[in-house]
N, C-alpha and C. Protein backbone atom coordinates (compact mmCIF):
# COMPACT_ATOMS: atom_id res chain seq x y z
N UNK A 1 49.30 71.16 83.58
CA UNK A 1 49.14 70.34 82.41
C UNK A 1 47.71 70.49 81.87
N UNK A 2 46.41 70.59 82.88
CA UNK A 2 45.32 70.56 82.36
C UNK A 2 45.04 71.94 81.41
N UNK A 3 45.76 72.96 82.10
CA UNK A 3 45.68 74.05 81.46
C UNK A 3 46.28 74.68 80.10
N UNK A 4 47.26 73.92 79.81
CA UNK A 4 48.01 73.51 78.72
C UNK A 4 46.96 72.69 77.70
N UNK A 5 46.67 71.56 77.96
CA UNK A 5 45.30 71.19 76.93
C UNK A 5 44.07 71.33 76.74
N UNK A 6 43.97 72.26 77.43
CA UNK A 6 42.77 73.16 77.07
C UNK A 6 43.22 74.00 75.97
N UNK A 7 43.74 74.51 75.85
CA UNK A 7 44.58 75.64 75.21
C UNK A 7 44.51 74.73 73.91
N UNK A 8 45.12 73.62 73.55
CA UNK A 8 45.14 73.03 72.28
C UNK A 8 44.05 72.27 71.95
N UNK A 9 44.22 72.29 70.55
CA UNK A 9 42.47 71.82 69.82
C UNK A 9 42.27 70.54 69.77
N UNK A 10 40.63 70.36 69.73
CA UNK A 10 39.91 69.63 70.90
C UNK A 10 40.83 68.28 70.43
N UNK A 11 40.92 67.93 68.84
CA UNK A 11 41.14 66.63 67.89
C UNK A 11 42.86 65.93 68.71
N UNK A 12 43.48 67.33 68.89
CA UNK A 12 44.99 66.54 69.47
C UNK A 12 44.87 66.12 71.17
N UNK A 13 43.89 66.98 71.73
CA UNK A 13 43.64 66.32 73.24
C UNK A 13 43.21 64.36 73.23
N UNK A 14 42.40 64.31 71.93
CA UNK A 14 41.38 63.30 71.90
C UNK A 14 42.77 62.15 71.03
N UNK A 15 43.49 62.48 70.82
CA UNK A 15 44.67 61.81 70.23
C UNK A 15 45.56 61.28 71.51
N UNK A 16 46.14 62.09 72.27
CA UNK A 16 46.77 62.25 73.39
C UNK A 16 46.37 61.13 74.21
N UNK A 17 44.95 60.87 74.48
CA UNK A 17 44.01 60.29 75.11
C UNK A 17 44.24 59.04 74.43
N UNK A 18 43.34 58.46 73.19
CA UNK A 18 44.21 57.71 72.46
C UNK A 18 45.40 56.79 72.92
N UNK A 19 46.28 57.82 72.36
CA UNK A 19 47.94 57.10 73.00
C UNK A 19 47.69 56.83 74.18
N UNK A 20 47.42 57.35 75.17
CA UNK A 20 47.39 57.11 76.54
C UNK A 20 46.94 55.68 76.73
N UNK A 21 45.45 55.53 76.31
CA UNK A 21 45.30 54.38 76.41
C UNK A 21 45.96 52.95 75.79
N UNK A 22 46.32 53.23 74.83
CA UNK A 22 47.21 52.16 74.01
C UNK A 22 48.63 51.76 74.84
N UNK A 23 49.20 52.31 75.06
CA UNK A 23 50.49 52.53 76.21
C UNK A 23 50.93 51.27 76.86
N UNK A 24 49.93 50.78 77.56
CA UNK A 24 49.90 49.52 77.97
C UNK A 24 49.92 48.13 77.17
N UNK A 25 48.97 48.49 76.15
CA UNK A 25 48.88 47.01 75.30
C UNK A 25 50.06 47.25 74.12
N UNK A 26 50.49 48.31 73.95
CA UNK A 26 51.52 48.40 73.21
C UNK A 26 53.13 48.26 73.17
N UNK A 27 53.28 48.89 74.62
CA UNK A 27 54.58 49.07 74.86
C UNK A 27 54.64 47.90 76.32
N UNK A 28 55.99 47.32 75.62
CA UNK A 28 56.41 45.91 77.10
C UNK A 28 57.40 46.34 77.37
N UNK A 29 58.44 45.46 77.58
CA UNK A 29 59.81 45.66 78.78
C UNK A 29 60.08 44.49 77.91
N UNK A 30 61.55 44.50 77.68
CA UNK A 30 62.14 44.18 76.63
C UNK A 30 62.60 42.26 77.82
N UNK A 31 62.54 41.33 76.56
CA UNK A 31 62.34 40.21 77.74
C UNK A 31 64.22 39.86 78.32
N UNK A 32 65.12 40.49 77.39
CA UNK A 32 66.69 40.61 77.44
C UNK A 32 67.15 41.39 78.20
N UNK A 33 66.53 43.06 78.12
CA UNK A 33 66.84 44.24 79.04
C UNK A 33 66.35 44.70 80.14
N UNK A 34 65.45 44.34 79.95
CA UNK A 34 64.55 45.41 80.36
C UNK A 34 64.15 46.63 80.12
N UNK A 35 64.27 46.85 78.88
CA UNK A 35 64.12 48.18 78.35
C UNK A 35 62.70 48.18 77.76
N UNK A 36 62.39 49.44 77.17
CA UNK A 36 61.30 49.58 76.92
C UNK A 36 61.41 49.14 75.59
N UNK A 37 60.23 48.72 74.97
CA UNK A 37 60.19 48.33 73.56
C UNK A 37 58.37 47.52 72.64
N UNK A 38 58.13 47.98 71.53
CA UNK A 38 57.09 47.80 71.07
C UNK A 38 57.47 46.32 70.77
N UNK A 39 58.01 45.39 70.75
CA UNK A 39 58.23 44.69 70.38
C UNK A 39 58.57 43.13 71.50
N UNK A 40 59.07 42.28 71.76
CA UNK A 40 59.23 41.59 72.67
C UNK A 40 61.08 41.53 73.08
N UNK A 41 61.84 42.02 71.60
CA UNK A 41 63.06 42.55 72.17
C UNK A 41 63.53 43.74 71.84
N UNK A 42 64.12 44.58 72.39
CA UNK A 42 64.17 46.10 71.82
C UNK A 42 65.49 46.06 70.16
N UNK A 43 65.09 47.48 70.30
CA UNK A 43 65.91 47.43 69.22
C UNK A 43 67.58 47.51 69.25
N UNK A 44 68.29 47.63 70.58
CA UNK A 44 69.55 47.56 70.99
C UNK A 44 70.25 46.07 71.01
N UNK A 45 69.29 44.94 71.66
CA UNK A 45 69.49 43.67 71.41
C UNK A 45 69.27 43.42 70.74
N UNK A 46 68.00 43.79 69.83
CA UNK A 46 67.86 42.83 68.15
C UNK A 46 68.96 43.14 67.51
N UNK A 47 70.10 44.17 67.48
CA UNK A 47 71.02 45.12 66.42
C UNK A 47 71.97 43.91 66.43
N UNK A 48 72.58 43.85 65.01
CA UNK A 48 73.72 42.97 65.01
C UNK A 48 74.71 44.06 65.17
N UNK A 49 74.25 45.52 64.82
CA UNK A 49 75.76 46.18 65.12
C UNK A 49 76.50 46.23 66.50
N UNK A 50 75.64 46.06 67.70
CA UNK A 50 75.92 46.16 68.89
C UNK A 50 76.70 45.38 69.09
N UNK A 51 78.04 46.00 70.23
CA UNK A 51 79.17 44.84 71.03
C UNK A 51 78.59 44.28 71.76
N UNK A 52 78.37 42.55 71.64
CA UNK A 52 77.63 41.82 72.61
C UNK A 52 78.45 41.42 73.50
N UNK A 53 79.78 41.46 73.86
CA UNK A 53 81.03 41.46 74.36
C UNK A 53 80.93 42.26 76.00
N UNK A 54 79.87 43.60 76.16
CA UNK A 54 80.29 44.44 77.25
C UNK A 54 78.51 44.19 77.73
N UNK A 55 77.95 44.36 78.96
CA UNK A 55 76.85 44.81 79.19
C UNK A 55 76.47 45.78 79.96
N UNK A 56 76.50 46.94 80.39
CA UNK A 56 76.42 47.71 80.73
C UNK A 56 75.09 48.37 82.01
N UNK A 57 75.20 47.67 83.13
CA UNK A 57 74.27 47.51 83.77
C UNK A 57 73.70 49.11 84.71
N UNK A 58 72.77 49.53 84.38
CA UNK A 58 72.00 51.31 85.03
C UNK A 58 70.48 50.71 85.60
N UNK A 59 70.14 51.40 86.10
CA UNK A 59 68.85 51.76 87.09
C UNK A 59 67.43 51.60 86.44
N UNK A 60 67.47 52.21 85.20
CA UNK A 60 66.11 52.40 84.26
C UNK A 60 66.84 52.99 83.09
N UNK A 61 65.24 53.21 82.11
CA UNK A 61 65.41 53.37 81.05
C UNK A 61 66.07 54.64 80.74
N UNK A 62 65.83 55.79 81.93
CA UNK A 62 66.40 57.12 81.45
C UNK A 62 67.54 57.04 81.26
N UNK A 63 68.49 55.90 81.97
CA UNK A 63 69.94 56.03 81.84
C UNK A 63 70.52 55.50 80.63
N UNK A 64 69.90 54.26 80.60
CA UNK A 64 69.88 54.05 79.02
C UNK A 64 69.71 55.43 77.44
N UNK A 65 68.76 56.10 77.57
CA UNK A 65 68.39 56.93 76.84
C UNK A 65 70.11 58.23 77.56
N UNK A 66 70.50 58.83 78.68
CA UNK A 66 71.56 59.28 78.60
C UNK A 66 72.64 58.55 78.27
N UNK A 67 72.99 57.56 78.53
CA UNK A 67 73.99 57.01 77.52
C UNK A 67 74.18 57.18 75.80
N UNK A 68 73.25 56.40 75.62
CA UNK A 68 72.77 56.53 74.00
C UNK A 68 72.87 57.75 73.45
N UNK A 69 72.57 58.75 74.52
CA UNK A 69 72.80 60.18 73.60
C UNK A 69 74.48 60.55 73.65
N UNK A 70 75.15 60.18 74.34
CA UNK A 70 76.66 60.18 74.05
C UNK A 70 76.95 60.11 72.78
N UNK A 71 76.65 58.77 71.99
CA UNK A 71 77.18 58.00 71.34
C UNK A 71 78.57 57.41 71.55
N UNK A 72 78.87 57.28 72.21
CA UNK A 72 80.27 56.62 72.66
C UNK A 72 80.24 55.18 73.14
N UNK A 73 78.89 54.48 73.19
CA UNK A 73 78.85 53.31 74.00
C UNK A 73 77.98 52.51 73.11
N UNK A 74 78.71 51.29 72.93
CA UNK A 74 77.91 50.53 71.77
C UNK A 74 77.65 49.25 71.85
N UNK A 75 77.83 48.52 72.91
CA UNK A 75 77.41 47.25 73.75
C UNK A 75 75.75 47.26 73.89
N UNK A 76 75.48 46.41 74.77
CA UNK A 76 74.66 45.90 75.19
C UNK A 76 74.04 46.51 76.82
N UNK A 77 72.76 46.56 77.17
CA UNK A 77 72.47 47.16 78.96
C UNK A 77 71.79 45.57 79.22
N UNK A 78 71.53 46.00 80.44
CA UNK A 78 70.85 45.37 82.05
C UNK A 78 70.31 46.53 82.87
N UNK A 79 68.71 46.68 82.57
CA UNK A 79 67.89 47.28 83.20
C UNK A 79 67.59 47.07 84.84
N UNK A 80 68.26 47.30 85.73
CA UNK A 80 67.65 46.51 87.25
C UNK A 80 66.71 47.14 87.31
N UNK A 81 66.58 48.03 87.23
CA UNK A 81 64.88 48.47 88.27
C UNK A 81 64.95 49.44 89.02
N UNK A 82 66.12 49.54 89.27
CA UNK A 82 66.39 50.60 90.08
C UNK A 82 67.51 49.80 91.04
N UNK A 83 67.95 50.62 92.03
CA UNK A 83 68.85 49.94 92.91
C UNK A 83 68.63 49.24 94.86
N UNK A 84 69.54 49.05 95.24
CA UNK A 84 69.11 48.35 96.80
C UNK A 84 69.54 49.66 97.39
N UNK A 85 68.22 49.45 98.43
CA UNK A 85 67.54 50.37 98.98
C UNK A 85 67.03 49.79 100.72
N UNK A 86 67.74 49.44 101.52
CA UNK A 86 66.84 48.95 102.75
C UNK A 86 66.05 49.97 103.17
N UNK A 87 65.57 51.08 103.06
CA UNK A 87 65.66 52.18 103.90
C UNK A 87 64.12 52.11 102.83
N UNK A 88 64.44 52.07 101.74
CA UNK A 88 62.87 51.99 100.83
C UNK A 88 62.28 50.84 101.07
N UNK A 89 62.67 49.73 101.24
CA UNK A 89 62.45 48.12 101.13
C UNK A 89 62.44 47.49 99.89
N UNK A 90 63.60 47.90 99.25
CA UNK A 90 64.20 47.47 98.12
C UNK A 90 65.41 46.44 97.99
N UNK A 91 65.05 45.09 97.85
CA UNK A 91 66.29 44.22 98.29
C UNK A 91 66.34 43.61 96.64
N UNK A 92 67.38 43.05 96.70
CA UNK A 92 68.44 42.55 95.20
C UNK A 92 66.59 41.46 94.43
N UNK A 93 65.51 41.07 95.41
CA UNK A 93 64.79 40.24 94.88
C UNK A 93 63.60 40.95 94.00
N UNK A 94 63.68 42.41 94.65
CA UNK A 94 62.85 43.38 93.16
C UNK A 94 62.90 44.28 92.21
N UNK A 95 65.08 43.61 92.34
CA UNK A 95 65.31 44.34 91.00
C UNK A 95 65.62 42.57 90.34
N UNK A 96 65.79 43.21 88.95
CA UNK A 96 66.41 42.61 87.82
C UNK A 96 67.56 41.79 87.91
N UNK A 97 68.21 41.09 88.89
CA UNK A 97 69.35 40.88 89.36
C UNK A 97 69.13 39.26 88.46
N UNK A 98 68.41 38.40 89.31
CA UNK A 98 68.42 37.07 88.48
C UNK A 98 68.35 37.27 87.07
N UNK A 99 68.08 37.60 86.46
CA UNK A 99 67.68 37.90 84.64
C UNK A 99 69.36 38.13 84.45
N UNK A 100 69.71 39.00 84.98
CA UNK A 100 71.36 39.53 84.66
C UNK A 100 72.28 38.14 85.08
N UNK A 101 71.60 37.78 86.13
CA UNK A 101 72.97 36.70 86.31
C UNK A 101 72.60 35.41 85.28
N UNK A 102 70.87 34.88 84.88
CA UNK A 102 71.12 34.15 83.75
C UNK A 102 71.62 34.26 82.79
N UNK A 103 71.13 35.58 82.27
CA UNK A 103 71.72 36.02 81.38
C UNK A 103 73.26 35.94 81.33
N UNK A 104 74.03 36.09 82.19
CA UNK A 104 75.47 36.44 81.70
C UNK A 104 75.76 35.01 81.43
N UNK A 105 75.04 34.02 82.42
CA UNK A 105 75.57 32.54 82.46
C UNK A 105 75.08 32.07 80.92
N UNK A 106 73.88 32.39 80.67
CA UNK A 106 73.25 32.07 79.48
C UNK A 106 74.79 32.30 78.24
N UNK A 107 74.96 33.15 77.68
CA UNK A 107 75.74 34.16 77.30
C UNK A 107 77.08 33.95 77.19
N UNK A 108 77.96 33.08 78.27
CA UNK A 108 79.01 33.38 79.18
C UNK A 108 80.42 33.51 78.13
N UNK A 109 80.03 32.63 76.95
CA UNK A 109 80.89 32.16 75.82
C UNK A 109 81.62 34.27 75.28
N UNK A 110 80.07 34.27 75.65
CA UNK A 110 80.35 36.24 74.61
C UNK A 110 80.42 37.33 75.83
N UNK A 111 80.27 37.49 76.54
CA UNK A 111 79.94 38.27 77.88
C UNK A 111 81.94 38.67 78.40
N UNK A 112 82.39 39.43 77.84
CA UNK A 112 83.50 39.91 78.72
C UNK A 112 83.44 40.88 79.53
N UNK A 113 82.72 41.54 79.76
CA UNK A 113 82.56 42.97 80.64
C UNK A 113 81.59 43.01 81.13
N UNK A 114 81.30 43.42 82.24
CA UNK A 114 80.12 44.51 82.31
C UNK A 114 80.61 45.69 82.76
N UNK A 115 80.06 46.68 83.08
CA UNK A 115 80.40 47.76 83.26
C UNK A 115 79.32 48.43 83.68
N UNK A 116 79.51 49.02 85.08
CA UNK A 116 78.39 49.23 86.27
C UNK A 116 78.52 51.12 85.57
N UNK A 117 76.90 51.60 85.76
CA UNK A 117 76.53 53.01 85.25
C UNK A 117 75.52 53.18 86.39
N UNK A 118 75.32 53.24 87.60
CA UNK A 118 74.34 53.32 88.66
C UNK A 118 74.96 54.58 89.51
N UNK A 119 74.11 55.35 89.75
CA UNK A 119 73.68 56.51 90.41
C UNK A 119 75.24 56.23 91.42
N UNK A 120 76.07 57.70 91.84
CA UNK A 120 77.03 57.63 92.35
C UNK A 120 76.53 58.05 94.20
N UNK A 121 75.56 57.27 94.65
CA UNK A 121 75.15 57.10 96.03
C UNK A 121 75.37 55.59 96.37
N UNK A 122 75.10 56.02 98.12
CA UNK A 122 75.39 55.12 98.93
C UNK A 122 74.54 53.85 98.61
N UNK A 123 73.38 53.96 97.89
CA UNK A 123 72.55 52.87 97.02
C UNK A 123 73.10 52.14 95.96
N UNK A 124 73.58 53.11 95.00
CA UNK A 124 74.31 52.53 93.54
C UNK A 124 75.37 51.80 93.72
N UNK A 125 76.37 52.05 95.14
CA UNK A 125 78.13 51.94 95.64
C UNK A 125 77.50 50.39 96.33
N UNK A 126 76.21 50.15 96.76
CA UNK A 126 75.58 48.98 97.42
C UNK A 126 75.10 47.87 96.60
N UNK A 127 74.92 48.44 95.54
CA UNK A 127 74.63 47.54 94.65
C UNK A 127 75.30 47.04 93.57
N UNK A 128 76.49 48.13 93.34
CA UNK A 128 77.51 47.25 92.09
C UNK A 128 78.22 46.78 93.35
N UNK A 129 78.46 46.77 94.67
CA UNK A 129 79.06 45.52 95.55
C UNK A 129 78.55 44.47 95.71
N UNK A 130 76.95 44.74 95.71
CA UNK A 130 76.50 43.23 96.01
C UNK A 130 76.60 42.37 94.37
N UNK A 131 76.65 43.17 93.47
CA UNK A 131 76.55 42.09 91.81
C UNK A 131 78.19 41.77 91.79
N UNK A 132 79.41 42.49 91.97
CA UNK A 132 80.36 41.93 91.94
C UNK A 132 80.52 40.87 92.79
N UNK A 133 79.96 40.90 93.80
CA UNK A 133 79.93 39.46 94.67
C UNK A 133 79.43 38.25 93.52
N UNK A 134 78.15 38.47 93.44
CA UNK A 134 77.22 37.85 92.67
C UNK A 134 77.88 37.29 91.27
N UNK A 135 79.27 38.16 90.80
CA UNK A 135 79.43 38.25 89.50
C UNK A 135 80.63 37.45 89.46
N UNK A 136 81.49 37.23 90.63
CA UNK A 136 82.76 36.55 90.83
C UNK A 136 82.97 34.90 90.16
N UNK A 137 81.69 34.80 90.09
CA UNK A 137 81.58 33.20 89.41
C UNK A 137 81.84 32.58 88.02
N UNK A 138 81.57 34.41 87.47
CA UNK A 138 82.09 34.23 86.32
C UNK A 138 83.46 34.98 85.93
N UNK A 139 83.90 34.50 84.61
CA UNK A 139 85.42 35.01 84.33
C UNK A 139 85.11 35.58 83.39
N UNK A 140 84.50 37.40 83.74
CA UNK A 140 84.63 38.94 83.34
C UNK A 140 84.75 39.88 84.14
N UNK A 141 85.70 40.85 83.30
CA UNK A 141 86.01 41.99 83.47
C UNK A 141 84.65 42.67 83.98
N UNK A 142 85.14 43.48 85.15
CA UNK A 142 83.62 44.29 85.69
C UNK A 142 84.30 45.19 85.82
N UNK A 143 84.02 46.68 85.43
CA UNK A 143 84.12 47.81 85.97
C UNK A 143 83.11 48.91 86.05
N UNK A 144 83.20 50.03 86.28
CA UNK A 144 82.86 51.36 86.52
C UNK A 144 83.07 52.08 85.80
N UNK A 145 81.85 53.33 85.13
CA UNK A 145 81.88 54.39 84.67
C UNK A 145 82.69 55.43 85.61
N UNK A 146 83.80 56.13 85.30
CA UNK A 146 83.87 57.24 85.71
C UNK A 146 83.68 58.23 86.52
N UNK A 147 83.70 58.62 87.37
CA UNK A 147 83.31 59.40 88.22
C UNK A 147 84.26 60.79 88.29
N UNK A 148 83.75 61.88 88.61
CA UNK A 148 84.56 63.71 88.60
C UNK A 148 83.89 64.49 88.38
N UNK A 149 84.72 65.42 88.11
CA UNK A 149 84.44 66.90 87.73
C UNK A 149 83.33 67.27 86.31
N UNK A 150 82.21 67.43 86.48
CA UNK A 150 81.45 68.22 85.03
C UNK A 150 82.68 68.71 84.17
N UNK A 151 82.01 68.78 83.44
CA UNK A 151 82.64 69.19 82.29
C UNK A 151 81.83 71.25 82.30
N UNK A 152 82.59 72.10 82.70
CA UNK A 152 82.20 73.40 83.04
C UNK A 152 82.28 74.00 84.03
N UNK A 153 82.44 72.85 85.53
CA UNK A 153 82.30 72.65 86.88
C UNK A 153 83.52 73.10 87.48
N UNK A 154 83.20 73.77 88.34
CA UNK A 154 84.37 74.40 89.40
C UNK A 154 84.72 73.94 90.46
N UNK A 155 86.18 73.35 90.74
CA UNK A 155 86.91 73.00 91.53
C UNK A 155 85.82 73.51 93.28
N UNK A 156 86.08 74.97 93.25
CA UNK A 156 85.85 75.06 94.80
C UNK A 156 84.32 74.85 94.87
N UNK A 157 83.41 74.33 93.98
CA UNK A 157 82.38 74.01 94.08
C UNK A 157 82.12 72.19 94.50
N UNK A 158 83.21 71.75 94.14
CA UNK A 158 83.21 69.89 93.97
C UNK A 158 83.23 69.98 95.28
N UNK A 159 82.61 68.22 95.54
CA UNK A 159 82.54 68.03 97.14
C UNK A 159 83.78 67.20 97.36
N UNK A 160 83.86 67.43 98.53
CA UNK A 160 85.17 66.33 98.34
C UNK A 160 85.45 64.79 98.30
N UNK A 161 84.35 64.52 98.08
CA UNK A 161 84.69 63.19 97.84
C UNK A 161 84.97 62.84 96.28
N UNK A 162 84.35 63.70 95.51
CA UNK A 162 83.74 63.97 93.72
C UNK A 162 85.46 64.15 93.77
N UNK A 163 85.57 64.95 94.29
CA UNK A 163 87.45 66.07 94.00
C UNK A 163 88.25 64.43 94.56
N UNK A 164 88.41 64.29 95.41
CA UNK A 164 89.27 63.01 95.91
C UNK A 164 89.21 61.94 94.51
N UNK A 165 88.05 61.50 94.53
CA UNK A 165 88.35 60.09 93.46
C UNK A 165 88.53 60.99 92.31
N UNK A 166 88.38 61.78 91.93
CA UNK A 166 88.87 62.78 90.07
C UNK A 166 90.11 62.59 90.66
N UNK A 167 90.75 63.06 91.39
CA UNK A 167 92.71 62.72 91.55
C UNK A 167 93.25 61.39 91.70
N UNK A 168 91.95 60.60 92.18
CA UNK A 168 92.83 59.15 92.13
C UNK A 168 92.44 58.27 91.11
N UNK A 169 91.55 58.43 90.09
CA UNK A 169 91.26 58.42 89.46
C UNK A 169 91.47 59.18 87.68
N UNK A 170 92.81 59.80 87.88
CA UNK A 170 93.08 60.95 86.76
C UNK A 170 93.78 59.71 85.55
N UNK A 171 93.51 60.67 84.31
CA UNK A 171 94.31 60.29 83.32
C UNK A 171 95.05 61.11 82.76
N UNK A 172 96.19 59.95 81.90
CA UNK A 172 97.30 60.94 81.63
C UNK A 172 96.66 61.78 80.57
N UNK A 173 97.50 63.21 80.19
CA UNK A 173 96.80 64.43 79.34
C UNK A 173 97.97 64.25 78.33
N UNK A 174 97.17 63.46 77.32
CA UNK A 174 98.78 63.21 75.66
C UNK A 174 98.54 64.92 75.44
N UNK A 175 99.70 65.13 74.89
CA UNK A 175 99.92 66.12 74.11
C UNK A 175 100.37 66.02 73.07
């Protein structure tokens, strides 16, 4: 990287720098999502176009940002923080978990879904178990993104567990 801005002129290094420092006093964590945002709520919760109906709970912001590039998903997220982790020393009290459960209670009138998007490990499978526990109190629909085969991906390449739930997990093919 250092060698890369050397290479470019002196005025955009001294810009770079700039931003860098601003970063902090500029950009917060959204006080609804947890998402990133210049503002105190991002621009996904401020939207009246958004389904406030589903919430869609992932790890961080990158997952947010891969979703969004779908365009297929038009609800609302729940930023945790990442997921439970004993092995890191990551327990349900330093992610985002309370915020999500006020929130849904806050909410509860509009809140029909959530819908778990967390990393398909023994961490992510640990943690949409412990929020469905957590989540039983209230009366919504919880499910799961999907899980299978890439889209390009070869059968004798899938592991078998990926190959197992894609078959129990299949949909019908309209023609």
């Amino acid at each position: 990287m250092v060698l890369h801005l050397l290479k470019e002129p002196e005025n955009s290094t001294y810009a770079l720098s700039e931003a860098l420092n601003e970063l902090r006093s500029k950009i917060k964590y959204c006080i609804e999502c947890h998402n990133i945002s210049d503002d105190e709520i991002c621009n996904i919760c401020s939207s009246h176009r958004r389904d406030r109906s589903t919430i869609c709970i992932v790890e961080d912001t990158r997952d947010v940002l891969a979703i969004e590039n779908t365009s297929q998903y038009t609800g609302l997220y729940h930023i945790l923080g990442g997921v439970i982790s004993p092995i890191e020393g990551v327990g349900p009290s330093e992610l985002n978990v309370e915020q999500l459960l006020k929130r849904i209670d806050t909410n509860k009138e509009e809140v029909k879904e959530i819908i778990f998007a967390l990393s398909p490990t023994m961490e992510g499978d640990t943690t949409a178990f412990y929020l469905t526990k957590k989540l039983k109190e209230f009366d919504i629909k919880i499910s799961t993104i999907a899980r299978g085969i890439p889209i390009g991906g070869e059968l004798e390449y899938t592991d078998e567990i990926t190959l197992g739930r894609s078959i129990l997990s299949r949909t019908t093919y309209n023609q």
